[in-house]
C-alpha atoms as a PDB file:
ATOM      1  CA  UNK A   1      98.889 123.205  84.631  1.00  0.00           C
ATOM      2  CA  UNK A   2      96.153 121.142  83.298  1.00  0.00           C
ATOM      3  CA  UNK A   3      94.934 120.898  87.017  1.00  0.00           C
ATOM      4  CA  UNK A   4      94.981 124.048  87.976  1.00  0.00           C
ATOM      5  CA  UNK A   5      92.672 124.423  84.454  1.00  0.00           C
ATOM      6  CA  UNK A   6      90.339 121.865  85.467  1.00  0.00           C
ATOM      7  CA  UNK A   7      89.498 123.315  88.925  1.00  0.00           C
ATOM      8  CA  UNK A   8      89.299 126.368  88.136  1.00  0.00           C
ATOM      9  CA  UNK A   9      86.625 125.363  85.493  1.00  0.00           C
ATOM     10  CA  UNK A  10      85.353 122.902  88.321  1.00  0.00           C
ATOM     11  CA  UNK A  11      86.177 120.240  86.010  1.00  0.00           C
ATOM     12  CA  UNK A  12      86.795 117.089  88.647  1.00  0.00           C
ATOM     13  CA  UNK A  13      89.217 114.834  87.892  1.00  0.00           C
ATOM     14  CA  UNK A  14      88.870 111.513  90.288  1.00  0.00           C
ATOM     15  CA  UNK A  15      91.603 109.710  88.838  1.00  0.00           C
ATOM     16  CA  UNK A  16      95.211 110.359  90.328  1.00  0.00           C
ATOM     17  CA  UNK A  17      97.924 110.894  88.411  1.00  0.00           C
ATOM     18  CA  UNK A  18      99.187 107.573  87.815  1.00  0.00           C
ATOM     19  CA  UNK A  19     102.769 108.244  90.152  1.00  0.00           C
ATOM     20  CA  UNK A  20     100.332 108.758  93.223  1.00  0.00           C
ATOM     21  CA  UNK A  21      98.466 106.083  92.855  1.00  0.00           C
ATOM     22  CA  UNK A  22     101.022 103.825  94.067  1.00  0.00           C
ATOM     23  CA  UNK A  23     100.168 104.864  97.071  1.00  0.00           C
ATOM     24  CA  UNK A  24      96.931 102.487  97.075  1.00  0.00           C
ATOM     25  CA  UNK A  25      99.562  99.844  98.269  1.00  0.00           C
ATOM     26  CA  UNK A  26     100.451 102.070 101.525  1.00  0.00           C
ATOM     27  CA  UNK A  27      95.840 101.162 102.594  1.00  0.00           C
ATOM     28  CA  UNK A  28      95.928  97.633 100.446  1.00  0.00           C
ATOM     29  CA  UNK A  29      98.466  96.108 102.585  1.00  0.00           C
ATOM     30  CA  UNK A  30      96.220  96.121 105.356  1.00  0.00           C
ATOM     31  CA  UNK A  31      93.392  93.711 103.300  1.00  0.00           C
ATOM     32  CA  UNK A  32      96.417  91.784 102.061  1.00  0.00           C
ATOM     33  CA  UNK A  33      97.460  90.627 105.229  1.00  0.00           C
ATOM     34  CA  UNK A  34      94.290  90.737 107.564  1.00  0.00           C
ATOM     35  CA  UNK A  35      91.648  89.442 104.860  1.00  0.00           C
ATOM     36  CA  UNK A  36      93.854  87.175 102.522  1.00  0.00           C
ATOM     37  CA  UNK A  37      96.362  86.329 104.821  1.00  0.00           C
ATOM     38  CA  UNK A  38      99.305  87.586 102.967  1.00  0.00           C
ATOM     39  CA  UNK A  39     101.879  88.672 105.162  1.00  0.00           C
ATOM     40  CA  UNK A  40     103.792  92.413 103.973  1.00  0.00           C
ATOM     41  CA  UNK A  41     107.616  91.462 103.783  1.00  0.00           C
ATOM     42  CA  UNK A  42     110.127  93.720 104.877  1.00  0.00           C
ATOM     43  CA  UNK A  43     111.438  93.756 101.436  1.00  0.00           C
ATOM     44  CA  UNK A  44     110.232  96.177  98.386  1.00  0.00           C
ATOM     45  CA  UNK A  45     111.782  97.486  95.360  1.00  0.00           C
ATOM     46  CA  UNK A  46     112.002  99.260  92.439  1.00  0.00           C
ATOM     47  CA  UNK A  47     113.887  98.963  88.806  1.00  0.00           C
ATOM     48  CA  UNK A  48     114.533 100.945  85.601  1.00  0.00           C
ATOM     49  CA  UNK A  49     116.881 101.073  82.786  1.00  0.00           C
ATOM     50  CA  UNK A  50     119.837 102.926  83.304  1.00  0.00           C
ATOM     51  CA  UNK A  51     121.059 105.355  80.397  1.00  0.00           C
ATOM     52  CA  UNK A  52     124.782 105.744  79.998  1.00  0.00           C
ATOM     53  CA  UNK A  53     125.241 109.636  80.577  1.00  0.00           C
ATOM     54  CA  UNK A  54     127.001 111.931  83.135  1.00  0.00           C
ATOM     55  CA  UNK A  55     123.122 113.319  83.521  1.00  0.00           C
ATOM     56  CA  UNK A  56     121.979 110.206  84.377  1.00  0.00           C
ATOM     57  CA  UNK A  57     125.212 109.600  86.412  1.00  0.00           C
ATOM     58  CA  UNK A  58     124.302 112.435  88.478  1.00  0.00           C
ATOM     59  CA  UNK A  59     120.106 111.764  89.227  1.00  0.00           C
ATOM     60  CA  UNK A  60     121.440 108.446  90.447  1.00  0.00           C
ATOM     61  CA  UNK A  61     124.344 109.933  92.589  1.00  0.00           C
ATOM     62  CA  UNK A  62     121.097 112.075  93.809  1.00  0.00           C
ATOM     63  CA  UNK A  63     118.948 108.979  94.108  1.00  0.00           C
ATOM     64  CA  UNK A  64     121.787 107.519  96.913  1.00  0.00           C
ATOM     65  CA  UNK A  65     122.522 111.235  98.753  1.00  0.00           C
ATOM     66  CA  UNK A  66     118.144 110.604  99.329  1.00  0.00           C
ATOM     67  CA  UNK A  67     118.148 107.304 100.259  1.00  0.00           C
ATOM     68  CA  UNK A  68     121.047 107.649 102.843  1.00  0.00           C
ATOM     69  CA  UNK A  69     119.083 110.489 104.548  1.00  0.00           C
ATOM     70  CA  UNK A  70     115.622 108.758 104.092  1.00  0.00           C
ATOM     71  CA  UNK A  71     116.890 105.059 105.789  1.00  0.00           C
ATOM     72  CA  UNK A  72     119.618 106.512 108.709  1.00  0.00           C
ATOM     73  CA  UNK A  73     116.094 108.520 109.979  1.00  0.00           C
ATOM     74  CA  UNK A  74     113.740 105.345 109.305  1.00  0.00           C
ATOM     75  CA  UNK A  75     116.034 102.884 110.434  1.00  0.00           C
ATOM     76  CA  UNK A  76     115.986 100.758 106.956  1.00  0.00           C
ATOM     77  CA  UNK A  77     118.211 100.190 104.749  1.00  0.00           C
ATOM     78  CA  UNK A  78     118.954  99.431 100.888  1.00  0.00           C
ATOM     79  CA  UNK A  79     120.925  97.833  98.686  1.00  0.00           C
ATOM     80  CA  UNK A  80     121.868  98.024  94.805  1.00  0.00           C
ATOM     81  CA  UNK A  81     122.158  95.685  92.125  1.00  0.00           C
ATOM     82  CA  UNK A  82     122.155  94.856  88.394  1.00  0.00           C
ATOM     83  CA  UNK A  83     119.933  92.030  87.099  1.00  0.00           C
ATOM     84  CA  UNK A  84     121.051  89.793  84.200  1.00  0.00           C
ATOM     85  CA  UNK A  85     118.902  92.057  81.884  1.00  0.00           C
ATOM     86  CA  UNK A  86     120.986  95.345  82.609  1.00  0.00           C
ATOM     87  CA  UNK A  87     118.145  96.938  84.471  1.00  0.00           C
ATOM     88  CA  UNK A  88     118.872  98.669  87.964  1.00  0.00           C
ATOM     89  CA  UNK A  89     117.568  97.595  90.768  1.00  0.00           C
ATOM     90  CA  UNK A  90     116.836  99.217  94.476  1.00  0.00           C
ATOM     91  CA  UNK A  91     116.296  97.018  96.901  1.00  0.00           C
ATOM     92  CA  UNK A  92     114.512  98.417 100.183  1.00  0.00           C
ATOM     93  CA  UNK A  93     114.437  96.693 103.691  1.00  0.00           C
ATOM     94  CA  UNK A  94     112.035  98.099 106.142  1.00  0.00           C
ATOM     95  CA  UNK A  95     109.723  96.931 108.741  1.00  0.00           C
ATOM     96  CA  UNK A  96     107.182 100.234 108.056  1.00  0.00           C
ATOM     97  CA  UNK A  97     105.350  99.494 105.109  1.00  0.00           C
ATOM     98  CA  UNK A  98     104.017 102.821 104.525  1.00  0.00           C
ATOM     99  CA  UNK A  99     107.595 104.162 104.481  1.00  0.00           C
ATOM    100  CA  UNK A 100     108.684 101.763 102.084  1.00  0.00           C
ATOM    101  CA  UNK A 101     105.719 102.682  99.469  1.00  0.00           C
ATOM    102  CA  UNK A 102     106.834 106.471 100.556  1.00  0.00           C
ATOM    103  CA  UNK A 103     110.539 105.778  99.359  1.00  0.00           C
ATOM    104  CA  UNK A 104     109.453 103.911  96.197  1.00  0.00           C
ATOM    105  CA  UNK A 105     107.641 106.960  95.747  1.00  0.00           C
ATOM    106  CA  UNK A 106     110.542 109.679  95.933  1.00  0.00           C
ATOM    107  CA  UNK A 107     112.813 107.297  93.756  1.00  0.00           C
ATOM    108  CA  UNK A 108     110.350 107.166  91.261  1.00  0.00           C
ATOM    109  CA  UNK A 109     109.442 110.765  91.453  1.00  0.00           C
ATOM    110  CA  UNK A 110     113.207 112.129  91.402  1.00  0.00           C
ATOM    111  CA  UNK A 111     113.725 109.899  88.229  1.00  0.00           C
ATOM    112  CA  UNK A 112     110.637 111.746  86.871  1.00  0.00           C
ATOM    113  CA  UNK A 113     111.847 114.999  87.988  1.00  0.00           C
ATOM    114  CA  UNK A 114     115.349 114.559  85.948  1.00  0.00           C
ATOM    115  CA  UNK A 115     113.073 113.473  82.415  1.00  0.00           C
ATOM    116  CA  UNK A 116     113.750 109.816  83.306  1.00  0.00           C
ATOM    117  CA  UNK A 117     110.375 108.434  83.653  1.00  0.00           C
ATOM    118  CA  UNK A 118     110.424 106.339  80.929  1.00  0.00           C
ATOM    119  CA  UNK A 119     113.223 104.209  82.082  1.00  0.00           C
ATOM    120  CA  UNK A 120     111.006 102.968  85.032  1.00  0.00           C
ATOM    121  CA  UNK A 121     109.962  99.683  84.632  1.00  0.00           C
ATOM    122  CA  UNK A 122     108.485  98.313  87.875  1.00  0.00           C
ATOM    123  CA  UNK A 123     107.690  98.402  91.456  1.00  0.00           C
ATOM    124  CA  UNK A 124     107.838  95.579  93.390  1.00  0.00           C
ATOM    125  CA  UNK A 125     106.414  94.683  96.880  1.00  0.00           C
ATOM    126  CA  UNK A 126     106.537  91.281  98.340  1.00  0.00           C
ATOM    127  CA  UNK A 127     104.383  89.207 100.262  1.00  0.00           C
ATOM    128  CA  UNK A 128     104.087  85.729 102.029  1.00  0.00           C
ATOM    129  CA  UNK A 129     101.452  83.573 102.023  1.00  0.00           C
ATOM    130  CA  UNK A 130     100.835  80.777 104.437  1.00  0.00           C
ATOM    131  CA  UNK A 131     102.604  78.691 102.976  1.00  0.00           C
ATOM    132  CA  UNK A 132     105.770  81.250 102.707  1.00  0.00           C
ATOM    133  CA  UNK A 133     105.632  81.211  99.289  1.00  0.00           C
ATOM    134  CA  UNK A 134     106.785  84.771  97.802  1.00  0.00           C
ATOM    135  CA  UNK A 135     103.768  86.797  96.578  1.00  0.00           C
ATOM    136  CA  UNK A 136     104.618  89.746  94.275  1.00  0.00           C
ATOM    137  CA  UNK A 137     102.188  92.927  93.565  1.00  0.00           C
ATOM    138  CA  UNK A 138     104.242  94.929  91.108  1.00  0.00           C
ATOM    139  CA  UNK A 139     103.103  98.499  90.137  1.00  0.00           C
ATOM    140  CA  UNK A 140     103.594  99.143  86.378  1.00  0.00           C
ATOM    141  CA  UNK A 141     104.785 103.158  86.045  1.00  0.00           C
ATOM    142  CA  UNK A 142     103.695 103.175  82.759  1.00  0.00           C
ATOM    143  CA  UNK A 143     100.081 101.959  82.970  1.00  0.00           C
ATOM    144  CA  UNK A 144     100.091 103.478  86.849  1.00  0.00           C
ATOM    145  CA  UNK A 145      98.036  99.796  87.721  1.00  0.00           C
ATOM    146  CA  UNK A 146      99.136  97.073  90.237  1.00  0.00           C
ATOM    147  CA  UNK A 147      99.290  93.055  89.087  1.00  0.00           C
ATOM    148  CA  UNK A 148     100.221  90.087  91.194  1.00  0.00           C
ATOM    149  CA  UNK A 149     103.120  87.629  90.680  1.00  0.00           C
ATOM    150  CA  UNK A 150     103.720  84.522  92.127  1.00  0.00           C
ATOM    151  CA  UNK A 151     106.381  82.306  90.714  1.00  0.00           C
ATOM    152  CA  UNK A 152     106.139  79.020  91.785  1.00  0.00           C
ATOM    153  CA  UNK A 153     109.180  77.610  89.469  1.00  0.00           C
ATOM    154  CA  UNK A 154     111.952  78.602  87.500  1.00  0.00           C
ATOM    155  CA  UNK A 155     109.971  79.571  84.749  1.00  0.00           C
ATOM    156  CA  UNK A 156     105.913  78.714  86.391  1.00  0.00           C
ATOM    157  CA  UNK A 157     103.712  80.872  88.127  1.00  0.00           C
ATOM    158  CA  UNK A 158     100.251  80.504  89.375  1.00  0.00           C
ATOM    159  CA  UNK A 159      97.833  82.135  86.964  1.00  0.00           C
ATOM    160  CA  UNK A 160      94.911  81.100  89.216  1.00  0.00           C
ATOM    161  CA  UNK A 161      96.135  82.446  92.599  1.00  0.00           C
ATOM    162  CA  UNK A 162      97.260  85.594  90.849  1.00  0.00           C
ATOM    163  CA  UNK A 163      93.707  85.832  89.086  1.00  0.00           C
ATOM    164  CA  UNK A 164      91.605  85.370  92.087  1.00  0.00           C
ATOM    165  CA  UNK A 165      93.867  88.224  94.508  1.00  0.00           C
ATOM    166  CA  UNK A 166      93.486  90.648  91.257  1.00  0.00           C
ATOM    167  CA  UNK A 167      89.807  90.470  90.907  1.00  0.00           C
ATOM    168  CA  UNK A 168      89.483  90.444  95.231  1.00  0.00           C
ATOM    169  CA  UNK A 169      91.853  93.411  95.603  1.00  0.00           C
ATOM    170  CA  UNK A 170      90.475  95.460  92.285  1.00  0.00           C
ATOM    171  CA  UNK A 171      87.964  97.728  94.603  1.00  0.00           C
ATOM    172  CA  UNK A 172      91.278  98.536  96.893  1.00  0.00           C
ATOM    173  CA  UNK A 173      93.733  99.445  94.054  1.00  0.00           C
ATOM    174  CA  UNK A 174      94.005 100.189  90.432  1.00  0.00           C
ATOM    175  CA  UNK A 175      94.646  96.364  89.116  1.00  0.00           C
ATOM    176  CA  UNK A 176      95.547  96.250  85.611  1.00  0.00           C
ATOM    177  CA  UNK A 177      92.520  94.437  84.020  1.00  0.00           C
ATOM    178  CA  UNK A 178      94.252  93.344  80.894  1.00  0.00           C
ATOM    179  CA  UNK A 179      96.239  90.193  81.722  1.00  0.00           C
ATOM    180  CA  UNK A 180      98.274  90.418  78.731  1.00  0.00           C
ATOM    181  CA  UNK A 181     100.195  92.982  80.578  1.00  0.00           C
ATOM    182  CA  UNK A 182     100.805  90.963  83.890  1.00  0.00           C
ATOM    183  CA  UNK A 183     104.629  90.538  82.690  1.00  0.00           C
ATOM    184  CA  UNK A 184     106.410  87.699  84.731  1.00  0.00           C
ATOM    185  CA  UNK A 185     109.746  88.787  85.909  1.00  0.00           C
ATOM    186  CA  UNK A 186     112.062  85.989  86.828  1.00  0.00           C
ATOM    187  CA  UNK A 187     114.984  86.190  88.808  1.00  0.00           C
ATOM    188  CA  UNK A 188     113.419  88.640  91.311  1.00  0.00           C
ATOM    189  CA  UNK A 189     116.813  89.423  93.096  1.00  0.00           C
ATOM    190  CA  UNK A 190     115.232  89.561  96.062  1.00  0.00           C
END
């Protein structure tokens, strides 16, 4: 509604909502790989806390009906887990890229749609660099901003490598500028 408000008062509002602007990752991937030399994995995903509810029960029973259709027409697939924390995890395998930020998407926007936005936590997409060493950008739903990961240990990551993609990458995507909030997530199940 506020939208619709704004232009009609030709108010302009250049910032997207914070669940499109994922979608930076669908262009980004493209500097990633042919200007940094990180090369897009076939593997994305996306986690949240589950509630315990039949409501809940039934936008996740939704969530896999989607998913079926969306990877027996793409070709990818996807898996399920639960993490040692007890958050929920979607695990996507697809050789399109854009598709996969498309799916992330849709699972994030069907959680939103059934009032559980608030129990998304992260997006993930991985990389390799040339060295084949996993390189993370996760999307934070809350802050709608991207961050890089890259573990390099059981509990070590490398602040430096993850400093210098942010600040090269922050003209391509919304990169979360306070580093206080680039939250390390071990155990990536994937």
């Amino acid at each position: 509604m506020r939208r619709f408000f704004d232009a009609l008062l030709g108010r302009n509002n250049p910032e997207p909502p914070k669940s499109e602007r994922i979608f930076a990752m669908a262009t980004a991937h493209v500097t990633l790989e042919t200007s940094l030399n990180l090369e897009p994995d076939r593997k994305a995903a996306i986690t949240f806390r589950p509630v315990s509810s039949g409501y809940f029960e039934q936008a996740s029973e939704e969530l896999h009906q989607l998913l079926e259709l969306s990877t027996r027409h793409t070709g990818a697939s996807f898996h399920t887990t639960t993490d040692n924390y007890g958050f929920d995890w979607i695990i996507l395998d697809d050789s399109d890229f854009e598709d996969m930020v498309a799916t992330i998407h849709v699972v994030s926007t069907t959680l939103m749609e059934h009032q559980f936005g608030d129990r998304l936590l992260a997006a993930l997409f991985r990389f390799r660099d040339r060295n084949d060493r996993a390189v993370y950008w996760f999307y934070n739903f809350r802050r709608g901003q991207f961050y890089p990961f890259i573990p390099t240990g059981k509990q070590d990551r490398d602040s430096a490598e993850e400093m210098r993609l942010a600040n090269l990458m922050s003209g391509e995507m919304p990169v979360d500028q306070d580093l206080e909030r680039w939250y390390p997530m071990w155990e990536i199940p994937f």
